[in-house]
Structure formats: structure tokens, C-alpha cells
C-alpha atoms as a PDB file:
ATOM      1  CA  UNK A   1       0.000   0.000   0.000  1.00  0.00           C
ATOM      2  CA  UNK A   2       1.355   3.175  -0.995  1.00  0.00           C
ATOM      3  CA  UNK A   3       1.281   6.381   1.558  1.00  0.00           C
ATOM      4  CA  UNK A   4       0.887  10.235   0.516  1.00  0.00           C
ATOM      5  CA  UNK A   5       1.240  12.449   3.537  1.00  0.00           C
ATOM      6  CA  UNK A   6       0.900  16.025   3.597  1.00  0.00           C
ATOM      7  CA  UNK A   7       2.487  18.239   6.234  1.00  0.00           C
ATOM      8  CA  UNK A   8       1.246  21.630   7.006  1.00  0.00           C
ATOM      9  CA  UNK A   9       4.352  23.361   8.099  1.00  0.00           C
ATOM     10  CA  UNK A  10       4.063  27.686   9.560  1.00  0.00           C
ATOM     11  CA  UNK A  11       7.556  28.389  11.177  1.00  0.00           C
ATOM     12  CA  UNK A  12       9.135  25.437  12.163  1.00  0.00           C
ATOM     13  CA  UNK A  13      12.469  25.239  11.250  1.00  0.00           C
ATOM     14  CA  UNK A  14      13.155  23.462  14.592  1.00  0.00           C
ATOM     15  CA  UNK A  15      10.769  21.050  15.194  1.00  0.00           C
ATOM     16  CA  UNK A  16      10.328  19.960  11.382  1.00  0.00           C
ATOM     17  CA  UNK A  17      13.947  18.084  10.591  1.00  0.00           C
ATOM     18  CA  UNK A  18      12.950  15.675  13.749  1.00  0.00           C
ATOM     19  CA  UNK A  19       9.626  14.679  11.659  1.00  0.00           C
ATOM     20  CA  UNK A  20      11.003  14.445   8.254  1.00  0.00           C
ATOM     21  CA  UNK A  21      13.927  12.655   9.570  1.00  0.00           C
ATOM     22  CA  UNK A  22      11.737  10.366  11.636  1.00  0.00           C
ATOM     23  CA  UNK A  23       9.857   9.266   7.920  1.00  0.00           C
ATOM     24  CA  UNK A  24      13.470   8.880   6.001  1.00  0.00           C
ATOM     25  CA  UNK A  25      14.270   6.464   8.810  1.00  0.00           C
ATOM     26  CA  UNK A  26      10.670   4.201   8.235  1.00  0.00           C
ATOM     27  CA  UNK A  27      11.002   0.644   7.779  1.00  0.00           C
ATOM     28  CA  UNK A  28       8.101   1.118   5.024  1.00  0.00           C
ATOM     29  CA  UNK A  29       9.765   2.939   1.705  1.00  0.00           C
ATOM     30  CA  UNK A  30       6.420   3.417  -0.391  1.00  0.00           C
ATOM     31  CA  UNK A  31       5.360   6.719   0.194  1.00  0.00           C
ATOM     32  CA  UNK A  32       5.373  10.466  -0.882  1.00  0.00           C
ATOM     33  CA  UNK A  33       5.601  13.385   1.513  1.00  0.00           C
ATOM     34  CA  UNK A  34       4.210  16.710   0.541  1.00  0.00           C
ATOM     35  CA  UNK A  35       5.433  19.532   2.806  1.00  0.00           C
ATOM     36  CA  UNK A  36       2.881  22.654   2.801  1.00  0.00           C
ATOM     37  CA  UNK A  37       4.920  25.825   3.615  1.00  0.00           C
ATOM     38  CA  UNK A  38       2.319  28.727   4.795  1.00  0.00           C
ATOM     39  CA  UNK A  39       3.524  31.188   4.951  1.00  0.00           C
ATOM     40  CA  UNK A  40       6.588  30.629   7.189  1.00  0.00           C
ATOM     41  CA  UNK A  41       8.978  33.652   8.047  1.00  0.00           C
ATOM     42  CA  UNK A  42      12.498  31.569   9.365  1.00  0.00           C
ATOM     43  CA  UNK A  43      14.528  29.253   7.900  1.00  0.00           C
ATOM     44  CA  UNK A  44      11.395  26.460   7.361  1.00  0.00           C
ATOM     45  CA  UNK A  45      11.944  26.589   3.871  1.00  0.00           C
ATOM     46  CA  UNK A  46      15.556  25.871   3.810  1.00  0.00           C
ATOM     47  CA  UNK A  47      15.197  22.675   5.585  1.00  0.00           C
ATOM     48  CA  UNK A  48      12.177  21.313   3.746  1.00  0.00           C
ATOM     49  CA  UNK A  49      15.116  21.910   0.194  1.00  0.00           C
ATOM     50  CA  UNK A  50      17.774  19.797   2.529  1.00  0.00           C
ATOM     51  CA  UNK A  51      15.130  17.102   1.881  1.00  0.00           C
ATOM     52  CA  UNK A  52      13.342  17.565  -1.459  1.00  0.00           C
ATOM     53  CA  UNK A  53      16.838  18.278  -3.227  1.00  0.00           C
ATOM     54  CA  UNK A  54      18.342  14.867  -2.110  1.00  0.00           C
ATOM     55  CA  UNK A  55      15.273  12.362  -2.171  1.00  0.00           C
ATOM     56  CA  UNK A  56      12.804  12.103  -4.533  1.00  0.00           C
ATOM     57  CA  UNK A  57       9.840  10.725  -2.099  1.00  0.00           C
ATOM     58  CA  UNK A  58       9.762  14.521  -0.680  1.00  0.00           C
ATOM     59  CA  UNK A  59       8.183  17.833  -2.328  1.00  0.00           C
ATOM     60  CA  UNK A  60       7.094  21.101  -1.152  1.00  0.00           C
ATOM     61  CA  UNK A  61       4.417  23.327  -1.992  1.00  0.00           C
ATOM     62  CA  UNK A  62       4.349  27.022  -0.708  1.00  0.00           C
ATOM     63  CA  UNK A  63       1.794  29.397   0.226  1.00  0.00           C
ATOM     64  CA  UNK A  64       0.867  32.918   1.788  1.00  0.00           C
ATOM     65  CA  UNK A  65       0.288  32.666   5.439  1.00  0.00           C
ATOM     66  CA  UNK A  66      -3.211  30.851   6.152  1.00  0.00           C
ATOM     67  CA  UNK A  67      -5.713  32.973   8.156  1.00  0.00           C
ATOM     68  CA  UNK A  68      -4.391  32.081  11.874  1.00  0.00           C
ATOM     69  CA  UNK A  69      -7.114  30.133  13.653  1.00  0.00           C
ATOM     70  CA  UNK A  70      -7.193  27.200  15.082  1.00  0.00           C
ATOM     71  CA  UNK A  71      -8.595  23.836  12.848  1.00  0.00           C
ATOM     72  CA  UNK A  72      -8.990  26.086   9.508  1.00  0.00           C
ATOM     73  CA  UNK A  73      -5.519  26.622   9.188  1.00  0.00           C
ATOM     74  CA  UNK A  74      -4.273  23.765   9.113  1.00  0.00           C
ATOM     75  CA  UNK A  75      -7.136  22.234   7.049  1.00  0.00           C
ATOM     76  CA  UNK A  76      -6.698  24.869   4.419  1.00  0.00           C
ATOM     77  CA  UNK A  77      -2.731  23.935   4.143  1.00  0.00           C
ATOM     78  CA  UNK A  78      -3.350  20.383   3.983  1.00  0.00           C
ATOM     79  CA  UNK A  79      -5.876  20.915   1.089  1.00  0.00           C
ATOM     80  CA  UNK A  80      -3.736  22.535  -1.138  1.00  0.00           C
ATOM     81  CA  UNK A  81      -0.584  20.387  -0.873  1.00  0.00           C
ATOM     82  CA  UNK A  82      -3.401  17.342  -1.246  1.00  0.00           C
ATOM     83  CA  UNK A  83      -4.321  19.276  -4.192  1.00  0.00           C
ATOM     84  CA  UNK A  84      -1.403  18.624  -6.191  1.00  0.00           C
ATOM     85  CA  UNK A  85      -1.830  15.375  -5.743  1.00  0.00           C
ATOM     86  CA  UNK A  86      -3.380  12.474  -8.166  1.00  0.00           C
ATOM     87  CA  UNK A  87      -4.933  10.481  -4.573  1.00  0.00           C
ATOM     88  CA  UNK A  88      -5.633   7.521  -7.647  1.00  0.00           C
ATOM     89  CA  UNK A  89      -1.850   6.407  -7.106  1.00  0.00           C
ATOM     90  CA  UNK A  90      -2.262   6.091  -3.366  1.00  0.00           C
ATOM     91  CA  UNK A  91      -4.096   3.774  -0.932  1.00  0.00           C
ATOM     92  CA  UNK A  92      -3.790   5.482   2.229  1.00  0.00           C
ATOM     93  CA  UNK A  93      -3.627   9.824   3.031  1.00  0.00           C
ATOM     94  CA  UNK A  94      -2.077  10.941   5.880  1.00  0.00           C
ATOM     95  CA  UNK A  95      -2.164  14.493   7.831  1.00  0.00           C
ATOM     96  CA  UNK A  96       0.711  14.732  10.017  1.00  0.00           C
ATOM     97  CA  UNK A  97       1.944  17.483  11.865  1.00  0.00           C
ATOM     98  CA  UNK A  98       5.277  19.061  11.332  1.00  0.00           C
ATOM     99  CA  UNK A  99       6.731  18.645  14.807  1.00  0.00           C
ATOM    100  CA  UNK A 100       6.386  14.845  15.687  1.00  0.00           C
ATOM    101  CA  UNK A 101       8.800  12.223  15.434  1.00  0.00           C
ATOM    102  CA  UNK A 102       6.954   8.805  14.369  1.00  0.00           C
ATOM    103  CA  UNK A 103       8.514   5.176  15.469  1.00  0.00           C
ATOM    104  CA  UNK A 104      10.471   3.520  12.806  1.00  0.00           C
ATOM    105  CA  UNK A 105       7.503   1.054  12.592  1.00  0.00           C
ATOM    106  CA  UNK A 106       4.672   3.796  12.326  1.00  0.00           C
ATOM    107  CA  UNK A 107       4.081   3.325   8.376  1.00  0.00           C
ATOM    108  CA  UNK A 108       4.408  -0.475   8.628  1.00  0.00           C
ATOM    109  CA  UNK A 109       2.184  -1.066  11.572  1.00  0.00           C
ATOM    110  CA  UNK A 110      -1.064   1.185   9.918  1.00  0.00           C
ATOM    111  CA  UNK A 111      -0.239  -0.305   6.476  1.00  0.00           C
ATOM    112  CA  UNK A 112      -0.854  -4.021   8.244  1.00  0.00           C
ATOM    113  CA  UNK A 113      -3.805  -2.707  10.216  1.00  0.00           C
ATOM    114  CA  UNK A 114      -5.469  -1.587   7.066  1.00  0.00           C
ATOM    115  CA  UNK A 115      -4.714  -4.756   5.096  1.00  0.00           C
ATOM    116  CA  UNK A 116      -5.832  -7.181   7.788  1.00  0.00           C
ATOM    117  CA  UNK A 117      -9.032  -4.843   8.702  1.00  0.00           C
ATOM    118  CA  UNK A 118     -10.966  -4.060   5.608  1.00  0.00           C
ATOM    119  CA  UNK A 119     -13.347  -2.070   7.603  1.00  0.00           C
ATOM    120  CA  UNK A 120     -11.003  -0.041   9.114  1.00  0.00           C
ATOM    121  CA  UNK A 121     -11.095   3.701   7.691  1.00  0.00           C
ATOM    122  CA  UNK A 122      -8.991   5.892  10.229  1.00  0.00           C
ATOM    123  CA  UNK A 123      -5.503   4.578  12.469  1.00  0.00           C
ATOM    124  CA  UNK A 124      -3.131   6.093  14.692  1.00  0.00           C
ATOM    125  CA  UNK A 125      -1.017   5.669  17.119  1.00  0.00           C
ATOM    126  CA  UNK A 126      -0.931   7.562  21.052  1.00  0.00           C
ATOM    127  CA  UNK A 127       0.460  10.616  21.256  1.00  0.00           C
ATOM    128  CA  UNK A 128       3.394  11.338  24.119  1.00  0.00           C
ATOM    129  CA  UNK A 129       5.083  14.618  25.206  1.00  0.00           C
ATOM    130  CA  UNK A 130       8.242  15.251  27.101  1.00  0.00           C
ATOM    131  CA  UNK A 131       7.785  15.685  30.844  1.00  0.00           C
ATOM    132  CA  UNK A 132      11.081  16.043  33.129  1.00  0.00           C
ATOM    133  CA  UNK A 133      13.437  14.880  30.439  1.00  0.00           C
ATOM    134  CA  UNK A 134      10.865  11.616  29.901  1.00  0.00           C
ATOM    135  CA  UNK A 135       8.404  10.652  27.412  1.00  0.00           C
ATOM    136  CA  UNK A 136       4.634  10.153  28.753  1.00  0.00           C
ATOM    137  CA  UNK A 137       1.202   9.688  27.449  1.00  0.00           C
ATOM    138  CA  UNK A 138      -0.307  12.974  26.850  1.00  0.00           C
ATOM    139  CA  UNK A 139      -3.468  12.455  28.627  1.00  0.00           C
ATOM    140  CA  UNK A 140      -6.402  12.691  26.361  1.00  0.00           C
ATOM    141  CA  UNK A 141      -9.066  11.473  27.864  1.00  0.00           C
ATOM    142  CA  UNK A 142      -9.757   9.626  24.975  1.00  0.00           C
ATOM    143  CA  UNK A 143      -7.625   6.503  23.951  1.00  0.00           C
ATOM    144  CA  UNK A 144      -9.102   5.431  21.054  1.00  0.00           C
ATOM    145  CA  UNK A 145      -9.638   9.044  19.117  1.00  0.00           C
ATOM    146  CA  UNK A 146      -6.785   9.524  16.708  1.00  0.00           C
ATOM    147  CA  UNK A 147      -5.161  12.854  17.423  1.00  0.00           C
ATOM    148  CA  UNK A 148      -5.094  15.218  15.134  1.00  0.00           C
ATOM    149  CA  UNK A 149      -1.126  15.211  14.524  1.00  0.00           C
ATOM    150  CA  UNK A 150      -1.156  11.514  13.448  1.00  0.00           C
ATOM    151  CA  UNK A 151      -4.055  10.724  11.049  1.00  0.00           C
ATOM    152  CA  UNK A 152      -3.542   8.302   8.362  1.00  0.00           C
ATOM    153  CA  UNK A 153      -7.161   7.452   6.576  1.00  0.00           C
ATOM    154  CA  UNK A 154      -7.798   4.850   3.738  1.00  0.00           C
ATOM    155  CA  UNK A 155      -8.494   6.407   0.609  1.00  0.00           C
ATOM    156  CA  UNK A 156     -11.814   5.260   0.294  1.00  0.00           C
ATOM    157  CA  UNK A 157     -12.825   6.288   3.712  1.00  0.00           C
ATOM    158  CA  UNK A 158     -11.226   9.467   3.208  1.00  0.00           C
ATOM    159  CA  UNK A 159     -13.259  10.189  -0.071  1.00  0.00           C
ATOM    160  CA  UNK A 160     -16.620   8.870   1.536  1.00  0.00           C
ATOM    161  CA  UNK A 161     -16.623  11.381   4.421  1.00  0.00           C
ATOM    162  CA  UNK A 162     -15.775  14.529   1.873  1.00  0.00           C
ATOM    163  CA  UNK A 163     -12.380  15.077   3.134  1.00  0.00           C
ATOM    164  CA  UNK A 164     -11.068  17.160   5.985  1.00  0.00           C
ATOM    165  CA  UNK A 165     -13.225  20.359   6.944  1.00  0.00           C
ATOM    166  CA  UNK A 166     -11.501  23.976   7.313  1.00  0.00           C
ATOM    167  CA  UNK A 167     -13.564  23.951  10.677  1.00  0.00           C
ATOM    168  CA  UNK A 168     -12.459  23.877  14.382  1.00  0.00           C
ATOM    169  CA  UNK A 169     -13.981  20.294  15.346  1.00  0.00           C
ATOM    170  CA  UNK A 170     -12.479  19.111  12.038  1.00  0.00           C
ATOM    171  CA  UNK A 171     -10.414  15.689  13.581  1.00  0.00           C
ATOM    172  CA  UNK A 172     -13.515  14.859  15.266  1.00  0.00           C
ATOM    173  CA  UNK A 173     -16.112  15.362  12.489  1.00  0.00           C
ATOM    174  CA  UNK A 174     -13.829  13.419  10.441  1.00  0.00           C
ATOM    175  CA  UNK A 175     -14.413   9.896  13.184  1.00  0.00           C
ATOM    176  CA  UNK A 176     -18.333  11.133  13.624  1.00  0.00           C
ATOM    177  CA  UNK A 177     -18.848  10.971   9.615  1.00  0.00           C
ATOM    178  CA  UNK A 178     -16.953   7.795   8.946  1.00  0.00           C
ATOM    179  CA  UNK A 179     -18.378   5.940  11.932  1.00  0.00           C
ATOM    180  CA  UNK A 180     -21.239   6.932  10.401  1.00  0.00           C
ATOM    181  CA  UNK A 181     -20.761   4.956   6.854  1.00  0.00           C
ATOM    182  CA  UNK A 182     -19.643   1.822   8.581  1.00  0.00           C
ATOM    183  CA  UNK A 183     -16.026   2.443   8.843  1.00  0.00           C
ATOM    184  CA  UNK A 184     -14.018   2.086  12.394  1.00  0.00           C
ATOM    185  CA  UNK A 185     -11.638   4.688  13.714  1.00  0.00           C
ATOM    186  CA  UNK A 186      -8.470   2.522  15.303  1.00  0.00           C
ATOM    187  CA  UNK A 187      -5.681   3.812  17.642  1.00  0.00           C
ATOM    188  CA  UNK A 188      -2.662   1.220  17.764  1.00  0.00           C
ATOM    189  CA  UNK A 189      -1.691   1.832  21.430  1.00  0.00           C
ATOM    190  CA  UNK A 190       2.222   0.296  20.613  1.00  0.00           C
ATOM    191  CA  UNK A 191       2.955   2.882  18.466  1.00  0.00           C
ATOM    192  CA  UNK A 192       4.345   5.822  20.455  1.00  0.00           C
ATOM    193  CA  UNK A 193       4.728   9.327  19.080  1.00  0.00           C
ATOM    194  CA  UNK A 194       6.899  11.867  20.342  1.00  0.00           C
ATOM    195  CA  UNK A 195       4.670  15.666  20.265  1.00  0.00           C
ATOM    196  CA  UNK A 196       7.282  18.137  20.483  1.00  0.00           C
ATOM    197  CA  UNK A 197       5.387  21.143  20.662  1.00  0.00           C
ATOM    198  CA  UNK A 198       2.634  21.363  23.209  1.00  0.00           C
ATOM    199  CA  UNK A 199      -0.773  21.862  20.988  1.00  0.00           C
ATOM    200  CA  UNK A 200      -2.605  25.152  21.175  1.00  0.00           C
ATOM    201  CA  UNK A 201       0.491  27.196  22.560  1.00  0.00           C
ATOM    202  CA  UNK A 202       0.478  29.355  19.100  1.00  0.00           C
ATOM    203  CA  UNK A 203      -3.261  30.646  19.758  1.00  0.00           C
ATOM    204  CA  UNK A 204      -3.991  33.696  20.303  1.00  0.00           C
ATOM    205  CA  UNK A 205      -8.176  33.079  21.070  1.00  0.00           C
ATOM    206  CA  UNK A 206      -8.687  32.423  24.547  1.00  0.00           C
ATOM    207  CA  UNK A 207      -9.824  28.982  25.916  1.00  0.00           C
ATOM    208  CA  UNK A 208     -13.505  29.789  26.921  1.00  0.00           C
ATOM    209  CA  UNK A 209     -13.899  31.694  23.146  1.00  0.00           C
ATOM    210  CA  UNK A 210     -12.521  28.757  21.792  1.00  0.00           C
ATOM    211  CA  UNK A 211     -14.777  26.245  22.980  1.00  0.00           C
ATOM    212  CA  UNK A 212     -17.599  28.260  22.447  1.00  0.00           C
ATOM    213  CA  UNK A 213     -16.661  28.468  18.502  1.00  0.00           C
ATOM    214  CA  UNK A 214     -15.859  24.787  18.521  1.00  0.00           C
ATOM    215  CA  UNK A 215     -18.793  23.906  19.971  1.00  0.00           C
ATOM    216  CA  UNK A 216     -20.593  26.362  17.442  1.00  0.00           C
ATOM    217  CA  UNK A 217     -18.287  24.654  14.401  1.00  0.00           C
ATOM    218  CA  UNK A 218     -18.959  21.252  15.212  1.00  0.00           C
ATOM    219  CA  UNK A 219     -22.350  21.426  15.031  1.00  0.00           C
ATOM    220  CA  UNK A 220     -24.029  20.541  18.006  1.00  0.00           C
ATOM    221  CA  UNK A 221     -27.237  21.900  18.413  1.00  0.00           C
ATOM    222  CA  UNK A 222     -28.128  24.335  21.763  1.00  0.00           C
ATOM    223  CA  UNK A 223     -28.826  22.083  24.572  1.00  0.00           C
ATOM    224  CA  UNK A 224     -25.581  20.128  23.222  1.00  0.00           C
ATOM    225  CA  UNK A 225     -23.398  22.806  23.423  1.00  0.00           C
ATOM    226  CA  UNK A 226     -24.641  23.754  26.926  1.00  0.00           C
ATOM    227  CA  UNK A 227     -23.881  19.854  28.123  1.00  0.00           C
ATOM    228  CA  UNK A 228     -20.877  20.247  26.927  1.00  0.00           C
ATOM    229  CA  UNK A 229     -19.533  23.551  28.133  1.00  0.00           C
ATOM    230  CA  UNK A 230     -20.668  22.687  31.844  1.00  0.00           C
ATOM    231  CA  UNK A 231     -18.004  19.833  31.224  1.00  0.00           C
ATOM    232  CA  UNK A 232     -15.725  21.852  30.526  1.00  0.00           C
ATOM    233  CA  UNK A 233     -16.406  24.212  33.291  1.00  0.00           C
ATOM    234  CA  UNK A 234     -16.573  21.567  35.608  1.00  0.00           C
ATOM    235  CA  UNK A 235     -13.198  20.759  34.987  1.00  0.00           C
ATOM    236  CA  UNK A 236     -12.265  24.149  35.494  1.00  0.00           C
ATOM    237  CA  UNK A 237     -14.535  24.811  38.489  1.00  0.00           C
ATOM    238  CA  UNK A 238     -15.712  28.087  37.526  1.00  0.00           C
ATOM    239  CA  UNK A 239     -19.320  28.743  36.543  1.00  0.00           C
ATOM    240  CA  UNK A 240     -18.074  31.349  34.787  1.00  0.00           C
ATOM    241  CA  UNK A 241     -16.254  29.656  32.378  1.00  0.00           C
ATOM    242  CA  UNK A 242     -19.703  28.419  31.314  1.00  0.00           C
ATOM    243  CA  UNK A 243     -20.837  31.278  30.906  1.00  0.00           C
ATOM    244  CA  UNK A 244     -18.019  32.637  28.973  1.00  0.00           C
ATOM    245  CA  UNK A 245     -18.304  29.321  26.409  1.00  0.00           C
ATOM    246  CA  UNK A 246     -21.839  29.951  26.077  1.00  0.00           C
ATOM    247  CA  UNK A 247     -21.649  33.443  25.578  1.00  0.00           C
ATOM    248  CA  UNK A 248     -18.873  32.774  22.631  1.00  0.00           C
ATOM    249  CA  UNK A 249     -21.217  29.896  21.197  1.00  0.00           C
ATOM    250  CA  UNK A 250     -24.153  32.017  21.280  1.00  0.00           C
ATOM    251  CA  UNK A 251     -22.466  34.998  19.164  1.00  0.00           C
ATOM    252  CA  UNK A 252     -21.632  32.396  16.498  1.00  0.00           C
ATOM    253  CA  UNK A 253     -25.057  31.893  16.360  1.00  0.00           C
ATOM    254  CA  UNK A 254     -26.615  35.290  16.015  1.00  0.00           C
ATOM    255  CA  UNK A 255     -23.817  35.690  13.441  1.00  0.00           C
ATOM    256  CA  UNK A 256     -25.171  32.675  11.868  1.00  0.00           C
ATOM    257  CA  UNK A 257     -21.513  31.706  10.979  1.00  0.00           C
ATOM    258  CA  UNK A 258     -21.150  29.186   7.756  1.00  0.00           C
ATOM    259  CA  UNK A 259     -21.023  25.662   9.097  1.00  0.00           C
ATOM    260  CA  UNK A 260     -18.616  23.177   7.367  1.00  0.00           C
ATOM    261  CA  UNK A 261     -21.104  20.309   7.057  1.00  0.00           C
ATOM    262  CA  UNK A 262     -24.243  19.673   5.682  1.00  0.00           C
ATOM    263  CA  UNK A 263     -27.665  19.967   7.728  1.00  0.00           C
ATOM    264  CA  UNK A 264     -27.487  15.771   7.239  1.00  0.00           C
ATOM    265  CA  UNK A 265     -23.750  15.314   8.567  1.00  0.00           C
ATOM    266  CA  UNK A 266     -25.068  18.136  11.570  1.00  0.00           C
ATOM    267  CA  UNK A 267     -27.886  16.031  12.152  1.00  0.00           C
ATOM    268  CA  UNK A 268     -24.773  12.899  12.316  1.00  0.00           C
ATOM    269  CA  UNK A 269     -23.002  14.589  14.561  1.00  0.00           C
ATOM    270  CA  UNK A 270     -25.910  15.440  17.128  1.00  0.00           C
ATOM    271  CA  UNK A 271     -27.277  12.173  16.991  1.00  0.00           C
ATOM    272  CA  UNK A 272     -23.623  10.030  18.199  1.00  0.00           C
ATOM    273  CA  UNK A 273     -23.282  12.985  20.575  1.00  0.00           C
ATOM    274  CA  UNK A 274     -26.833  11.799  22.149  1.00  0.00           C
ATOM    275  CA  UNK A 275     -25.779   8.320  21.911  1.00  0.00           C
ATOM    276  CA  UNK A 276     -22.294   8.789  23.972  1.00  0.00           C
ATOM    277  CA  UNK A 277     -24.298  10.923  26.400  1.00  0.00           C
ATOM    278  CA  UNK A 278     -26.967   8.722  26.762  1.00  0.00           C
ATOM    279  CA  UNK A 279     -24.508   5.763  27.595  1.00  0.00           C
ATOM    280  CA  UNK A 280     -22.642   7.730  30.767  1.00  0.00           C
ATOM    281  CA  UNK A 281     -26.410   8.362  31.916  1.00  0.00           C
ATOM    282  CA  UNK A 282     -26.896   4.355  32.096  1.00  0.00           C
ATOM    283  CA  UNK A 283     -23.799   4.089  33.578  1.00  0.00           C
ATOM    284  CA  UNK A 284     -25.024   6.452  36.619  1.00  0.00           C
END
């Protein structure tokens, strides 16, 4: 099976020579990398040439800086380095980020997954951070969501669910949709990647805004959104954090902000939020 990955890269001349290096050094050799540069202002460019001058798997494509928010960013980068792409010569696309470092294994270990699974749509490994000089799980809640760093999708499950949206929410719309039409999302707990940049630290919208707008962007309807943001302020302990969230949802919908997805995938994504929410009630 033959891998294209894309790599949305903004400034990161640091971090990005650990990930490329990390894919020069897989045990699988099938694949093309397409680096996306937006936009970046320091030396990012240089080191995506040390690669793309000396081995024909890697190419580049550059753009003017995205708009800077969080989910459509990314998305938008992504699209147009997968846009210079013929996906007909590949089997599996894969968004990664441009400051992880993947086990030697990573390629070979989704490539078997997807060949002994035919249902299987979406796999990923766990996603680990550096902590007092070692490496630990990051902590999502969530062990068998596929982060959005890491995402490697077979073709066909990619094409069935439209693609990635330019839409906070967008790496969990993209499980909610292909759940949806029968596929299974998979997380490969073995495979450890390395995050070297903590998510998030490069926003400038602040947390309670941004949960309102994702909240908003996702597409869950009122009384949704509420459930959700008095999750979030429970964590936090502060009613008004809720308050804040709602207030920030609530604006995107007086603006009546475009929505990524379609009234039927909104009406998806509702309806598995009511069936996850109904399950922790039976569990009370």
C-alpha cells in the first residue's frame, strides 16, 4: 500500500527536521511526503530543500500565510498540498503534523492494520510529550480518538466522508462521519509518538472563546453545546467559564456563521453525541 502524507508546516524550522527525519528512517519505503509551507517567516523553507533536493519521495508546496485560527488553518494547508496530488496512485492519506517524530515502525504497523481490517477507515497511534526529560502519554481522555497530529485514513474512507473540513472540530467530524458509513476509527496503542510542541500554545483566542466556537463549528445543536460547556467548566470549576463558552457559542449563532457540514452530517453529529451521552447516563 502506498502512503501520501501532507504536512502543514508555519515556522518550524526546529521542530520539522525531527519529523522528516523520523519518515526517512521508516522501515516502510512506499510513500510520498508533501510539505505545505504557509507562509513561514524563518529558515522552514531551507530545511524542507535539505530534503526535497536529495530524495525524490519529498516535495514542497508554498503558500501565503493561512488565516491564523485554530482547525482552519491547518485544514486549508493540507488541502492545497493534497491538491497537487493524483490520490488515484495512493491507498492510504495521511495528515501529520510538522513537529512529531513517528517510530520507525509507524508506516508499517497502519499499512498491516489496514490490510488485515478491511473495515477499518482511520488509524493512529498515542500521542506522548516530554515531561522532566521523559516521554509520557499525553493524557487525552480519549484513547481510542486519533489525534489530530497523526491521522492516516484509507483512501476510500477518506473520499466517503468529503475530506477534511476547514472547521475547528475538524479531527472529530472526520471519526463522527466515517463511523457513520460503517467504517471504524483505530488507535494502535504500541505505536508511540513523540509531540514536540505542546498543541494550542500558538493561539492567540482564549480557551472559553474557543470552545464556544468549537462547539458552534462542530455542530451541536443548543442544549448540546450547553452539556458540553458545563463539562468543561466543571473541569475548570468556575461557573463562569460556562458562561463565557456559552456566551462565545451564542455569538456564532446570532452571526449565523457558515457551518462546514451539511444539515445531514449536523444532524450525524448530534445524533452520536446523544448516543455517547446517553450511555454515561446508564452508567449512573
Amino acid at each position: 500500500m502506498r502512503f501520501l502524507i501532507i504536512i502543514p508546516a508555519h515556522n518550524e524550522e526546529d521542530n520539522l527536521p525531527f519529523t522528516l527525519d523520523s519518515l526517512q528512517q521508516q522501515n516502510s519505503r512506499d510513500f510520498k511526503v508533501v510539505v505545505v509551507n504557509d507562509g513561514s517567516t524563518d529558515r522552514t523553507a531551507e530545511v524542507i530543500r535539505n530534503y526535497t533536493e536529495t530524495d525524490s519521495r519529498f516535495e514542497t508546496v508554498s503558500l501565503q500565510k493561512s488565516e491564523h485560527q485554530p482547525g482552519s488553518k491547518v485544514v486549508h494547508a493540507f488541502k492545497n498540498g493534497l491538491q497537487t496530488q493524483s490520490i488515484d496512485e495512493f491507498d492510504i492519506i495521511c495528515k501529520f503534523d510538522a513537529d512529531i517524530i513517528l517510530p520507525e515502525n509507524y508506516l508499517t504497523a497502519v499499512e498491516t492494520a489496514f490490510s488485515s481490517h478491511p473495515d477499518f477507515g482511520l488509524v493512529g497511534g498515542l500521542l506522548y510529550i516530554e515531561k522532566n526529560g521523559n516521554w509520557v502519554y499525553e493524557g487525552n481522555s480519549n484513547k481510542h480518538h486519533v489525534r489530530g497530529p497523526m491521522k492516516a485514513y484509507r483512501k476510500e474512507c477518506f473520499i466517503q466522508i468529503g475530506g477534511l473540513r476547514e472547521t475547528l472540530g475538524w479531527d472529530n467530524i472526520d471519526s463522527i462521519l466515517l463511523e457513520n458509513l460503517g467504517w471504524k476509527e483505530v488507535v494502535l496503542p504500541e505505536l508511540h509518538v513523540k509531540l514536540i510542541k505542546v498543541k494550542g500554545a500558538d493561539y492567540t483566542i482564549r480557551p472559553a472563546a474557543y470552545y464556544g466556537r468549537y462547539f458552534y463549528f462542530l455542530g451541536l445543536n443548543r442544549f448540546l453545546a450547553y452539556i458540553a460547556s458545563s463539562k468543561e467548566a466543571a473541569k475548570s470549576r468556575s461557573a463562569t467559564f460556562f458562561f463565557d463558552i456559552v456566551k462565545s457559542y451564542e455569538n456564532c449563532r446570532s452571526k449565523k456563521l457558515e457551518l462546514k457540514i451539511t444539515r445531514e452530517e449536523q444532524k450525524t453529529v448530534n445524533e452520536q453525541r446523544w448516543r455517547m451521552l446517553k450511555k454515561k447516563w446508564l452508567k449512573i
